[in-house]
PDB file of N, CA and C in Angstrom:
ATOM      1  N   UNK A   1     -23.653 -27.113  53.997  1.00  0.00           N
ATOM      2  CA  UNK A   1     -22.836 -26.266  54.812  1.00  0.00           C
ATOM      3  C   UNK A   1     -22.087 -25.240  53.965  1.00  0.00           C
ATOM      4  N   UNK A   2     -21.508 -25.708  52.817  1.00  0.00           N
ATOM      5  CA  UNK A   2     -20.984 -25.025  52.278  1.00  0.00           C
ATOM      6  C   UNK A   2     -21.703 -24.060  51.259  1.00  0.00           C
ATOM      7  N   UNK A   3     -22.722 -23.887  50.745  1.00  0.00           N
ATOM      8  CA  UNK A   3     -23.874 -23.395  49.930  1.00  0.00           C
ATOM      9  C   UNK A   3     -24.404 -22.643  51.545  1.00  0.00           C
ATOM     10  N   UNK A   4     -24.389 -22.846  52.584  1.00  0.00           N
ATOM     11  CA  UNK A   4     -24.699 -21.686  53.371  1.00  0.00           C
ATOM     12  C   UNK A   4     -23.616 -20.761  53.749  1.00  0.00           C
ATOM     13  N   UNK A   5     -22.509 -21.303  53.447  1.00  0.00           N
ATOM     14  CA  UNK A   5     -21.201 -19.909  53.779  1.00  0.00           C
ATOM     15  C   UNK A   5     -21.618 -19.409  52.446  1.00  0.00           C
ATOM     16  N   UNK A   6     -21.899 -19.882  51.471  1.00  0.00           N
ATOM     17  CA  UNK A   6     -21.772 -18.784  50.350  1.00  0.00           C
ATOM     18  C   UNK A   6     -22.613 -17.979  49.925  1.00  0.00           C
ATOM     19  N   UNK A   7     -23.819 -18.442  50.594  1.00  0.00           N
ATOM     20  CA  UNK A   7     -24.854 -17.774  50.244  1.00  0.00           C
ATOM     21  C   UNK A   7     -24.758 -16.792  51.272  1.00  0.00           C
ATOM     22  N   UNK A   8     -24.410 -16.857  52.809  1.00  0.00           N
ATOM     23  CA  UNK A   8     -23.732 -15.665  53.893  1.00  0.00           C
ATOM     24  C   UNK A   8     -22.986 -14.942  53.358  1.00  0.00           C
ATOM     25  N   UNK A   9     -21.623 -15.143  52.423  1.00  0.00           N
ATOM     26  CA  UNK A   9     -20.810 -13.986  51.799  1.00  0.00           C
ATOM     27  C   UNK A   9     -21.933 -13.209  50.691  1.00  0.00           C
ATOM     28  N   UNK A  10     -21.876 -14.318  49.842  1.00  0.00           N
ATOM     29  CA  UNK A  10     -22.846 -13.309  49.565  1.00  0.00           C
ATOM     30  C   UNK A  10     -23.995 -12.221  49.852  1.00  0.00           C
ATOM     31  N   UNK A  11     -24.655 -12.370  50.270  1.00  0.00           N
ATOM     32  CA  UNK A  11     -25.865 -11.646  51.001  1.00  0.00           C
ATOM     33  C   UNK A  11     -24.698 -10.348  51.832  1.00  0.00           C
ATOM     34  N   UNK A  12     -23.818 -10.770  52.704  1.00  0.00           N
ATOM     35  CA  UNK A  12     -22.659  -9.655  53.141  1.00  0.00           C
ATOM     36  C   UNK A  12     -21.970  -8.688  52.107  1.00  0.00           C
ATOM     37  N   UNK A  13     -21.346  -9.527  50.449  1.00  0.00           N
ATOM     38  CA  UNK A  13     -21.559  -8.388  49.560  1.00  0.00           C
ATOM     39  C   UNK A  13     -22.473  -7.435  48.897  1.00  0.00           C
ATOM     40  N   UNK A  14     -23.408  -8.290  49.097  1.00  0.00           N
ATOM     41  CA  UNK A  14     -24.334  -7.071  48.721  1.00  0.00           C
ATOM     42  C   UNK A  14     -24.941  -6.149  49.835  1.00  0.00           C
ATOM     43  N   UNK A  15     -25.058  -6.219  50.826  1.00  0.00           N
ATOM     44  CA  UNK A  15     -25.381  -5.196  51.709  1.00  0.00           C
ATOM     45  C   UNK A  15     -24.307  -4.374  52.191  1.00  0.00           C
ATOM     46  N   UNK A  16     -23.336  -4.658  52.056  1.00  0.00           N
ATOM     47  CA  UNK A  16     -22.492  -3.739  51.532  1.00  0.00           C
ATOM     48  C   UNK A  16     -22.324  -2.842  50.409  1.00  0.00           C
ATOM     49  N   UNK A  17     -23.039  -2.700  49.341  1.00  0.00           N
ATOM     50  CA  UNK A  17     -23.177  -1.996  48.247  1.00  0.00           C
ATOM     51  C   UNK A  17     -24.406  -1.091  48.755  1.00  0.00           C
ATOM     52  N   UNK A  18     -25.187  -1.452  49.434  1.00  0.00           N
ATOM     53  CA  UNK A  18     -26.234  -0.977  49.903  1.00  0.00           C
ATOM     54  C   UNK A  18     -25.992   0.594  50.526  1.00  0.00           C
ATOM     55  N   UNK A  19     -25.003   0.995  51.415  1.00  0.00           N
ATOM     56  CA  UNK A  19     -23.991   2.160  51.486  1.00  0.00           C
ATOM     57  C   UNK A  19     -23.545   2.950  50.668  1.00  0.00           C
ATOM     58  N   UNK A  20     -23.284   2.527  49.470  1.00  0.00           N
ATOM     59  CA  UNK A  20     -22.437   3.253  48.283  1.00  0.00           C
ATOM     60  C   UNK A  20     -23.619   4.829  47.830  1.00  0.00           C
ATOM     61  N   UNK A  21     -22.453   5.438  47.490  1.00  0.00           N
ATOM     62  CA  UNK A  21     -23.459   6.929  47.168  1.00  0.00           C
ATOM     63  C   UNK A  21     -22.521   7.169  45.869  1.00  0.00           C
ATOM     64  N   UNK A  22     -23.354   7.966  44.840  1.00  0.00           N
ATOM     65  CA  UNK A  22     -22.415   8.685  43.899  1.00  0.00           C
ATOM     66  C   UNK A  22     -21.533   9.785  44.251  1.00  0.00           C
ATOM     67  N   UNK A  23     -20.296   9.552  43.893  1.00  0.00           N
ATOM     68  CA  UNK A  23     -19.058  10.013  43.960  1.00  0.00           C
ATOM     69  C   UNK A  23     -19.188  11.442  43.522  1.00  0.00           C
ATOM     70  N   UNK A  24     -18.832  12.612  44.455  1.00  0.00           N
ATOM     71  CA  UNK A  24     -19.587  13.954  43.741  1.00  0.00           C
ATOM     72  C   UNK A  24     -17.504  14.619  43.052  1.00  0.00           C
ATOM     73  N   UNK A  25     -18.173  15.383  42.810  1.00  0.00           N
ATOM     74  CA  UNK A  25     -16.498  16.089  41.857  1.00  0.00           C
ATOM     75  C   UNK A  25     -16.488  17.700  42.490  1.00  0.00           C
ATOM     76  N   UNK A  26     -15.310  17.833  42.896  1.00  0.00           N
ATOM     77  CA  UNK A  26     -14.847  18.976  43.639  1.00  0.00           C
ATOM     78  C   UNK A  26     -15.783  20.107  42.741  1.00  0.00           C
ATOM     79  N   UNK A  27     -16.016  21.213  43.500  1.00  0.00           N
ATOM     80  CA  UNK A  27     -16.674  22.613  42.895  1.00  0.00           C
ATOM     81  C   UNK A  27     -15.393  23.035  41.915  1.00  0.00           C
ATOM     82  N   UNK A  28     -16.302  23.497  40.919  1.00  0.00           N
ATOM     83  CA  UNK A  28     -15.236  23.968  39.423  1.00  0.00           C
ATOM     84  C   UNK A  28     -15.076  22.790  37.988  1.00  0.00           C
ATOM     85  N   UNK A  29     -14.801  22.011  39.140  1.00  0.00           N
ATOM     86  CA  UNK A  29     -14.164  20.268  38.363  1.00  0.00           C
ATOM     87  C   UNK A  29     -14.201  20.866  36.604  1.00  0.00           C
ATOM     88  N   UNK A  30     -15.240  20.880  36.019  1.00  0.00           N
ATOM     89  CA  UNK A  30     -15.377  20.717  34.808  1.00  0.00           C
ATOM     90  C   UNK A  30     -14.793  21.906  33.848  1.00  0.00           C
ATOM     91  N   UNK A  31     -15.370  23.284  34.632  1.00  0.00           N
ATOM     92  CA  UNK A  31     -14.452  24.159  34.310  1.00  0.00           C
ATOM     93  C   UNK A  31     -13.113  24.340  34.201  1.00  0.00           C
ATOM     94  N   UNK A  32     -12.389  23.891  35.727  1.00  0.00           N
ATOM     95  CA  UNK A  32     -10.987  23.550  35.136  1.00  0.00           C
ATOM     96  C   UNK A  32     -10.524  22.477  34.144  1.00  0.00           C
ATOM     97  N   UNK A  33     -10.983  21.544  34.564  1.00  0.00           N
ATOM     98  CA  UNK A  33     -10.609  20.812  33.045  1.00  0.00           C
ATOM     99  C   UNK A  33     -10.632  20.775  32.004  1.00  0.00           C
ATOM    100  N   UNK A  34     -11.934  21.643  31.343  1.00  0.00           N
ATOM    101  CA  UNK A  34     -11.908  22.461  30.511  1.00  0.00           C
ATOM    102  C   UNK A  34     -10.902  23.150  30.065  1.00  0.00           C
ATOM    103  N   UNK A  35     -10.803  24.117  30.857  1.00  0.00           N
ATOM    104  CA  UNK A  35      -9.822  25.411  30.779  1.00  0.00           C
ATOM    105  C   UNK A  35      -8.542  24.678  30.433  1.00  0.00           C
ATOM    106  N   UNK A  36      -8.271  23.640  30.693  1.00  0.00           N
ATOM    107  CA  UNK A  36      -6.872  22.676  31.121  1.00  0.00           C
ATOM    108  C   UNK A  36      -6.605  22.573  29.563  1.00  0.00           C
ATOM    109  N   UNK A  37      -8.034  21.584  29.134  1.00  0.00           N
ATOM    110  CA  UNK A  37      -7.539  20.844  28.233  1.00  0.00           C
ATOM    111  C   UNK A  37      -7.555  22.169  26.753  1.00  0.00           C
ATOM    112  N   UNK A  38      -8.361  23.326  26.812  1.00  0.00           N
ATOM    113  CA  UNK A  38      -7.997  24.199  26.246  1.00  0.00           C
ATOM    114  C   UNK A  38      -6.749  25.113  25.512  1.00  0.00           C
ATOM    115  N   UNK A  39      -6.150  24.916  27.444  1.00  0.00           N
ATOM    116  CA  UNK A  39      -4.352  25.706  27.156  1.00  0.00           C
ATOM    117  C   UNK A  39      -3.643  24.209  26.382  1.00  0.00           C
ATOM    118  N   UNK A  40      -4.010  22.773  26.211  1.00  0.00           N
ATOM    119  CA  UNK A  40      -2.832  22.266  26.017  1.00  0.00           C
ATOM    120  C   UNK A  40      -3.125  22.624  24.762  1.00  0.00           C
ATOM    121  N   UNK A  41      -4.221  22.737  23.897  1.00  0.00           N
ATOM    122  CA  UNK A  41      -4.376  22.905  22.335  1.00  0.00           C
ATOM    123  C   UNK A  41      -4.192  24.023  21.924  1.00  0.00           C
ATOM    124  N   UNK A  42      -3.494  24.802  22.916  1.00  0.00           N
ATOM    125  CA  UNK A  42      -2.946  26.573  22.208  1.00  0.00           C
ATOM    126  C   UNK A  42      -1.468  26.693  22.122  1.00  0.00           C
ATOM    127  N   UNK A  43      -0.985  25.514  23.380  1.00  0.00           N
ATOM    128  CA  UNK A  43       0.284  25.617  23.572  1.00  0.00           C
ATOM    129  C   UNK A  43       1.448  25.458  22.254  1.00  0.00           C
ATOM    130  N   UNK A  44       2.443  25.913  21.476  1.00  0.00           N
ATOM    131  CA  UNK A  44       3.080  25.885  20.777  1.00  0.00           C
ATOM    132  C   UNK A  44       3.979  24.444  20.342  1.00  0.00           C
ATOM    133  N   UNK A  45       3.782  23.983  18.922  1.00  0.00           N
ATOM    134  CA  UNK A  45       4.355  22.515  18.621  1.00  0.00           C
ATOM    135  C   UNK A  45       5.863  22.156  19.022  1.00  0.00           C
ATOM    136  N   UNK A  46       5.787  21.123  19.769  1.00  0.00           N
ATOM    137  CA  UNK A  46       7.414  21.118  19.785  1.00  0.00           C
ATOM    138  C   UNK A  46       8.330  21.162  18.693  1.00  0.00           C
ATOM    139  N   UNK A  47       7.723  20.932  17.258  1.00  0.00           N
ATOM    140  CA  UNK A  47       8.452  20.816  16.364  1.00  0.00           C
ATOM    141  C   UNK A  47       8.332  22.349  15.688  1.00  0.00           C
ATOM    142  N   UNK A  48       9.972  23.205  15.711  1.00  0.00           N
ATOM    143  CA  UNK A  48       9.737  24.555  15.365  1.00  0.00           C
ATOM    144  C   UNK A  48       9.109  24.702  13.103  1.00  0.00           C
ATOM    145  N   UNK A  49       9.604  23.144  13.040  1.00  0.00           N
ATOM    146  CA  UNK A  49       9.161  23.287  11.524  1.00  0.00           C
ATOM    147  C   UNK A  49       7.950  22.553  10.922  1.00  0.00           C
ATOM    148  N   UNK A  50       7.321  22.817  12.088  1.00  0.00           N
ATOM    149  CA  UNK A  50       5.819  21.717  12.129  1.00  0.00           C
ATOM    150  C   UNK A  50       4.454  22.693  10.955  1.00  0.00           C
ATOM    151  N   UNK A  51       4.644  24.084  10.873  1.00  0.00           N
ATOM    152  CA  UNK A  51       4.118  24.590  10.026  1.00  0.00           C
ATOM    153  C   UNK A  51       3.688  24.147   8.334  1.00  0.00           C
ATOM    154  N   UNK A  52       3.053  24.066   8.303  1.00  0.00           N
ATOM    155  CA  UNK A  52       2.523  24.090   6.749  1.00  0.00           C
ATOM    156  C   UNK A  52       3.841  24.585   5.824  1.00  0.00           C
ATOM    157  N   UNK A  53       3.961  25.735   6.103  1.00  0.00           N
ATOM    158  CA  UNK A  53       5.037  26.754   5.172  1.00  0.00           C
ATOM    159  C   UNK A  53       6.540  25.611   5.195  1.00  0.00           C
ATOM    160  N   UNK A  54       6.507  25.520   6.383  1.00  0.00           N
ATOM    161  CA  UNK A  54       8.171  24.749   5.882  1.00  0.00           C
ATOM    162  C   UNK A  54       7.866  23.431   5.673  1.00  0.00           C
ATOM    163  N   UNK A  55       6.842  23.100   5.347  1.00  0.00           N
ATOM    164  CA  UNK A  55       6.715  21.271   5.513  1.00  0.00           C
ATOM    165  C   UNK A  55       6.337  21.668   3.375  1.00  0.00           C
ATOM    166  N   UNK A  56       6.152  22.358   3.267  1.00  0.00           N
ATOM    167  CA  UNK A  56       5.890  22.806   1.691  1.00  0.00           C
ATOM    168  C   UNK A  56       7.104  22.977   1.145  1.00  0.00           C
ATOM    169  N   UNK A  57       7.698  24.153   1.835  1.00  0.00           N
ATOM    170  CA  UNK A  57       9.002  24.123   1.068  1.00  0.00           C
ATOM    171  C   UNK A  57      10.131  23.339   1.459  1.00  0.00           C
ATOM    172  N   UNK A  58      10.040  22.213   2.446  1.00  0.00           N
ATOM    173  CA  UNK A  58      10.839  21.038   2.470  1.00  0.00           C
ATOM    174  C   UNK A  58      10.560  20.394   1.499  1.00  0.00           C
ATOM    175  N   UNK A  59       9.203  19.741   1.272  1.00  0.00           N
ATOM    176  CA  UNK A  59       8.772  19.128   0.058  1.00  0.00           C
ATOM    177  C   UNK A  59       9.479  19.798  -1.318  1.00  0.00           C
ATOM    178  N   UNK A  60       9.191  21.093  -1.754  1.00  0.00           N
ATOM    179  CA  UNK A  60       9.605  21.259  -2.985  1.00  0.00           C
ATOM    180  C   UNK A  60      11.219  21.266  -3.140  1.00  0.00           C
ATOM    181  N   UNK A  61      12.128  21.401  -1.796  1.00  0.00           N
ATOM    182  CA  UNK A  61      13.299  21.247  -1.821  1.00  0.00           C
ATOM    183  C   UNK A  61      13.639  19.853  -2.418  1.00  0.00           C
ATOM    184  N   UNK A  62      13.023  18.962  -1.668  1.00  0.00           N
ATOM    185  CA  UNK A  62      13.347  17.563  -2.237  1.00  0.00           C
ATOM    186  C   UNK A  62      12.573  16.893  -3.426  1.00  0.00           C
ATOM    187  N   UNK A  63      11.731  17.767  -3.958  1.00  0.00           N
ATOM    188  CA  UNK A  63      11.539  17.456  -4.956  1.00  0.00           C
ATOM    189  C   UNK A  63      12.556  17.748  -6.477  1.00  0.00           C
ATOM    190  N   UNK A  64      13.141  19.338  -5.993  1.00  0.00           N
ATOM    191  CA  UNK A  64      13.804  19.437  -7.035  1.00  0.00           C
ATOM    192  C   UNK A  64      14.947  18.794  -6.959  1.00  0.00           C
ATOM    193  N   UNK A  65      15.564  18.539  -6.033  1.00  0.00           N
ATOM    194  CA  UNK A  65      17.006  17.468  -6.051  1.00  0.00           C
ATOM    195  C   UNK A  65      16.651  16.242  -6.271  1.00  0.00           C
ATOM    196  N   UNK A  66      15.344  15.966  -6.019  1.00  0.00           N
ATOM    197  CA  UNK A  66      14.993  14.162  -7.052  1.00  0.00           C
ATOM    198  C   UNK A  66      15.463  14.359  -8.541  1.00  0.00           C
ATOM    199  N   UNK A  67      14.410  15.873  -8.948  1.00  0.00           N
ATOM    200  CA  UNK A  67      14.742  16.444 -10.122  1.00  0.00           C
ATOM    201  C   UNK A  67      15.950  16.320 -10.965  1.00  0.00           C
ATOM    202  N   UNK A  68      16.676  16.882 -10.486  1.00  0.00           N
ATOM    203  CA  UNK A  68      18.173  17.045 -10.735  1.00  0.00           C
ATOM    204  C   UNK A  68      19.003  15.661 -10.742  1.00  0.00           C
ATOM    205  N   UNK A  69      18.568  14.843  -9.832  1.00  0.00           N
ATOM    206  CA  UNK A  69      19.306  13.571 -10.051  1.00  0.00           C
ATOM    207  C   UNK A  69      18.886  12.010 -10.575  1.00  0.00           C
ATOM    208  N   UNK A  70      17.273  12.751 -11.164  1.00  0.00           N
ATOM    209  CA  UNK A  70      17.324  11.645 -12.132  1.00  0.00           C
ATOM    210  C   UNK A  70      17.545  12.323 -13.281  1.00  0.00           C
ATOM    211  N   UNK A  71      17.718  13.696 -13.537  1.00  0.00           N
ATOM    212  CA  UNK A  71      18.368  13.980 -15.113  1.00  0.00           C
ATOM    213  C   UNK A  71      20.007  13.673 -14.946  1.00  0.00           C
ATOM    214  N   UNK A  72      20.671  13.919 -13.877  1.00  0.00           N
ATOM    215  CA  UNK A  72      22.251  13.215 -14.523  1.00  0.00           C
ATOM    216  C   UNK A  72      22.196  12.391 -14.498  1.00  0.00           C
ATOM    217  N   UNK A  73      21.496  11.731 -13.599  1.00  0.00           N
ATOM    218  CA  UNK A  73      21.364   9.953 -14.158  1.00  0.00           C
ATOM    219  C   UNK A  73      21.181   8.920 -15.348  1.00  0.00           C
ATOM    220  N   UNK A  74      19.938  10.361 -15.624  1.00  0.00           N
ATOM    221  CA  UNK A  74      19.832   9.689 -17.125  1.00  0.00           C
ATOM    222  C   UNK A  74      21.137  10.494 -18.199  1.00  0.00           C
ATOM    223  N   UNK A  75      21.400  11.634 -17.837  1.00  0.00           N
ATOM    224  CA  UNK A  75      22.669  11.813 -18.905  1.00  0.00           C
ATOM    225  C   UNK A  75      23.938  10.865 -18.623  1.00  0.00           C
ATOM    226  N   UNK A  76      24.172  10.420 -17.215  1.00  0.00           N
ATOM    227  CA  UNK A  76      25.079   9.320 -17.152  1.00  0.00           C
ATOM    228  C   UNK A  76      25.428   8.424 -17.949  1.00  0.00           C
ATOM    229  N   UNK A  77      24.104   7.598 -18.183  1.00  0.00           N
ATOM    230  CA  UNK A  77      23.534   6.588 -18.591  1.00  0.00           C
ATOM    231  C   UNK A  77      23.970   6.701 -20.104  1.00  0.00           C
ATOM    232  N   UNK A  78      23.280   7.701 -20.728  1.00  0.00           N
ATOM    233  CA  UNK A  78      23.806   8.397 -22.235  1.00  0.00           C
ATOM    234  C   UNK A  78      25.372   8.239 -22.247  1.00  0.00           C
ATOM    235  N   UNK A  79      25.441   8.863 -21.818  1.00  0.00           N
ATOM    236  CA  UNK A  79      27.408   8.931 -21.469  1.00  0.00           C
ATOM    237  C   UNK A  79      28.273   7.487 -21.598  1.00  0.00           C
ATOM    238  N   UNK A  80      27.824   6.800 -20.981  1.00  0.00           N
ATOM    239  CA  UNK A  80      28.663   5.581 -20.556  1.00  0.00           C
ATOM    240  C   UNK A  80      28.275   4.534 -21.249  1.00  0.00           C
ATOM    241  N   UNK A  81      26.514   4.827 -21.788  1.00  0.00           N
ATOM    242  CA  UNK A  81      26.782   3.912 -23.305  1.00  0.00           C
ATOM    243  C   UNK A  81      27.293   4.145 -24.254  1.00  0.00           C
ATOM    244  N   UNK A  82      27.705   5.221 -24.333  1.00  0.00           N
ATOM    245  CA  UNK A  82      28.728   6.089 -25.590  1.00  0.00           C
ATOM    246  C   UNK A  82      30.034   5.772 -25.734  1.00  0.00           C
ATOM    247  N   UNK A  83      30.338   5.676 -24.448  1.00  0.00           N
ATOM    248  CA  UNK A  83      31.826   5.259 -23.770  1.00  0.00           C
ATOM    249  C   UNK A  83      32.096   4.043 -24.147  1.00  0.00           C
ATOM    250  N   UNK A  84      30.952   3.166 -23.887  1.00  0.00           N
ATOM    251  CA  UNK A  84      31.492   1.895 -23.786  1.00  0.00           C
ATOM    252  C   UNK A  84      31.414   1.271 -25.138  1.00  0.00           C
ATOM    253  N   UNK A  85      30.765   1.474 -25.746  1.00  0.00           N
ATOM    254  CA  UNK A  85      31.074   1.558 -27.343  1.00  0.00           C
ATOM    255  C   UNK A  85      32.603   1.845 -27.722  1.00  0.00           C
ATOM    256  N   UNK A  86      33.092   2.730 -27.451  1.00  0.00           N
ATOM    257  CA  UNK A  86      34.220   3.181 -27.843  1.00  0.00           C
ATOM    258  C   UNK A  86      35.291   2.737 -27.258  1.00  0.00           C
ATOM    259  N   UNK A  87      35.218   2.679 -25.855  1.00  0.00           N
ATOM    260  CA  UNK A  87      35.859   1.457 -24.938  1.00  0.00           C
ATOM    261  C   UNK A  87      36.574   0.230 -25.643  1.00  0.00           C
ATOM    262  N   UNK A  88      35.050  -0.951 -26.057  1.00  0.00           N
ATOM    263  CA  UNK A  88      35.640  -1.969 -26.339  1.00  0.00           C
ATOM    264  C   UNK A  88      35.605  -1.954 -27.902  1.00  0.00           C
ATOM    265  N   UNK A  89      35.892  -1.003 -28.635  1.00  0.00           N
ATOM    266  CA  UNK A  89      36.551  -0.880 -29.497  1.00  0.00           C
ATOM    267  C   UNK A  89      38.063  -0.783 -29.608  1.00  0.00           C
ATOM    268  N   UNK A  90      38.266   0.473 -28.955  1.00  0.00           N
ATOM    269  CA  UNK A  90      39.832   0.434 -28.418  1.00  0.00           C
ATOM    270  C   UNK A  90      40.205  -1.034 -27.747  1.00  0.00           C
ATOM    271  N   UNK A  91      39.845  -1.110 -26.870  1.00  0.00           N
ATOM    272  CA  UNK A  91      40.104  -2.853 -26.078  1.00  0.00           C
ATOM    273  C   UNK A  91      40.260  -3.865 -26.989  1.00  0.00           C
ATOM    274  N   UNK A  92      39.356  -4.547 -28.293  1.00  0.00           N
ATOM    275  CA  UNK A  92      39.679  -5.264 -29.521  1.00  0.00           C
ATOM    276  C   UNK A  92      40.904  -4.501 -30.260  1.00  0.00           C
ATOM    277  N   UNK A  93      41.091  -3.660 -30.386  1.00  0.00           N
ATOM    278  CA  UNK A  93      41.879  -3.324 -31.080  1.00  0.00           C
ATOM    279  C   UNK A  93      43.655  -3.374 -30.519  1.00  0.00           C
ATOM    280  N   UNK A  94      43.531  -2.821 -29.541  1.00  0.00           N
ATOM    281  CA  UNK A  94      44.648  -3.209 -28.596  1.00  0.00           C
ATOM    282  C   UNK A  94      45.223  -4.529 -28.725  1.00  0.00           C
ATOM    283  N   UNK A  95      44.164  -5.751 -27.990  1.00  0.00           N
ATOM    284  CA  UNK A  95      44.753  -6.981 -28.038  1.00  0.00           C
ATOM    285  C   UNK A  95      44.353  -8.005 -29.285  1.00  0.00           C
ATOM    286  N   UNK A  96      43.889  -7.151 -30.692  1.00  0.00           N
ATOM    287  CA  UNK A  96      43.615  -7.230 -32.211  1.00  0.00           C
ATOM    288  C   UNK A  96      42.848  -8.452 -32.163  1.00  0.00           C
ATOM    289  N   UNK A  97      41.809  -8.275 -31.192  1.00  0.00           N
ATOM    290  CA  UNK A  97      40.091  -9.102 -31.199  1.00  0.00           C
ATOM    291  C   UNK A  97      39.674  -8.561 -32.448  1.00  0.00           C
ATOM    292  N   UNK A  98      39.984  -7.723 -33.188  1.00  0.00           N
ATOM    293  CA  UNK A  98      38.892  -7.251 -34.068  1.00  0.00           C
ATOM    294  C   UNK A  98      38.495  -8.113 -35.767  1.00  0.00           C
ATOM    295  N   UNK A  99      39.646  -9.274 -35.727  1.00  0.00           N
ATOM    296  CA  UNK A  99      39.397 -10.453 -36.561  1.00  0.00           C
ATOM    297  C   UNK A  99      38.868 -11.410 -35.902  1.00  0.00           C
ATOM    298  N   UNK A 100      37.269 -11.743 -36.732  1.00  0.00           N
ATOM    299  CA  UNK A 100      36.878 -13.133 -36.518  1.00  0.00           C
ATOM    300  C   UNK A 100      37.340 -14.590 -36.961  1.00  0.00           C
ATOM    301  N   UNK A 101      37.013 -15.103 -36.076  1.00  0.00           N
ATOM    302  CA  UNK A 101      37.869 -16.596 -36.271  1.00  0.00           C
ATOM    303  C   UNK A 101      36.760 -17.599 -36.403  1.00  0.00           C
ATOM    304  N   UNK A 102      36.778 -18.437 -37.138  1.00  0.00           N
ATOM    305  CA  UNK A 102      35.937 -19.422 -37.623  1.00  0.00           C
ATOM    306  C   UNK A 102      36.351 -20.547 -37.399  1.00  0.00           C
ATOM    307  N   UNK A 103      35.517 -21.628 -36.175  1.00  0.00           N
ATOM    308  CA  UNK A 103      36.021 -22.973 -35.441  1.00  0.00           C
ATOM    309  C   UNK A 103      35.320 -23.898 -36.748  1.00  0.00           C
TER     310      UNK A 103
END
């Protein structure tokens, strides 16, 4: 009984497909879409600095201020080992660390 309802739906879905036609596309269809998808690839970037030219000279902007701040960095560096030499010299001398003591 039940293998004959299903084999009835079935046989009802498919003669129902039996009707179906290919789906046609309005006159133009392809042309406009065309044309469509044409204007979106002319239309102007939202980003006004999306150009080559400023994406170059952004780059070399931040290149030279990398520039610039790993040379004071490294003169820092020079600097404050210089300093600190001299630092804890003064500092021993102040609180007269500068005699060794033998335990």
């Amino acid at each position: 009984m039940k293998s004959e309802d299903l084999h009835n739906n079935i046989e009802q879905s498919l003669s129902s497909l039996d009707g179906i036609k290919r789906a046609a596309a309005p006159d133009f269809f392809y042309t406009r879409l065309q044309a469509r998808m044409e204007k979106e690839l002319t239309t102007p970037a939202w980003i006004p600095f999306g150009k080559p030219v400023w994406l170059i000279a952004t780059l070399l902007v931040f290149l030279v201020l990398n520039t610039m701040m790993i040379k004071q960095s490294r003169l820092s560096k020079t600097n404050d080992s210089a300093n600190q030499g001299s630092s804890l010299q003064s500092f021993a001398a102040e609180y007269e660390l500068s005699s060794t003591v033998n335990y």
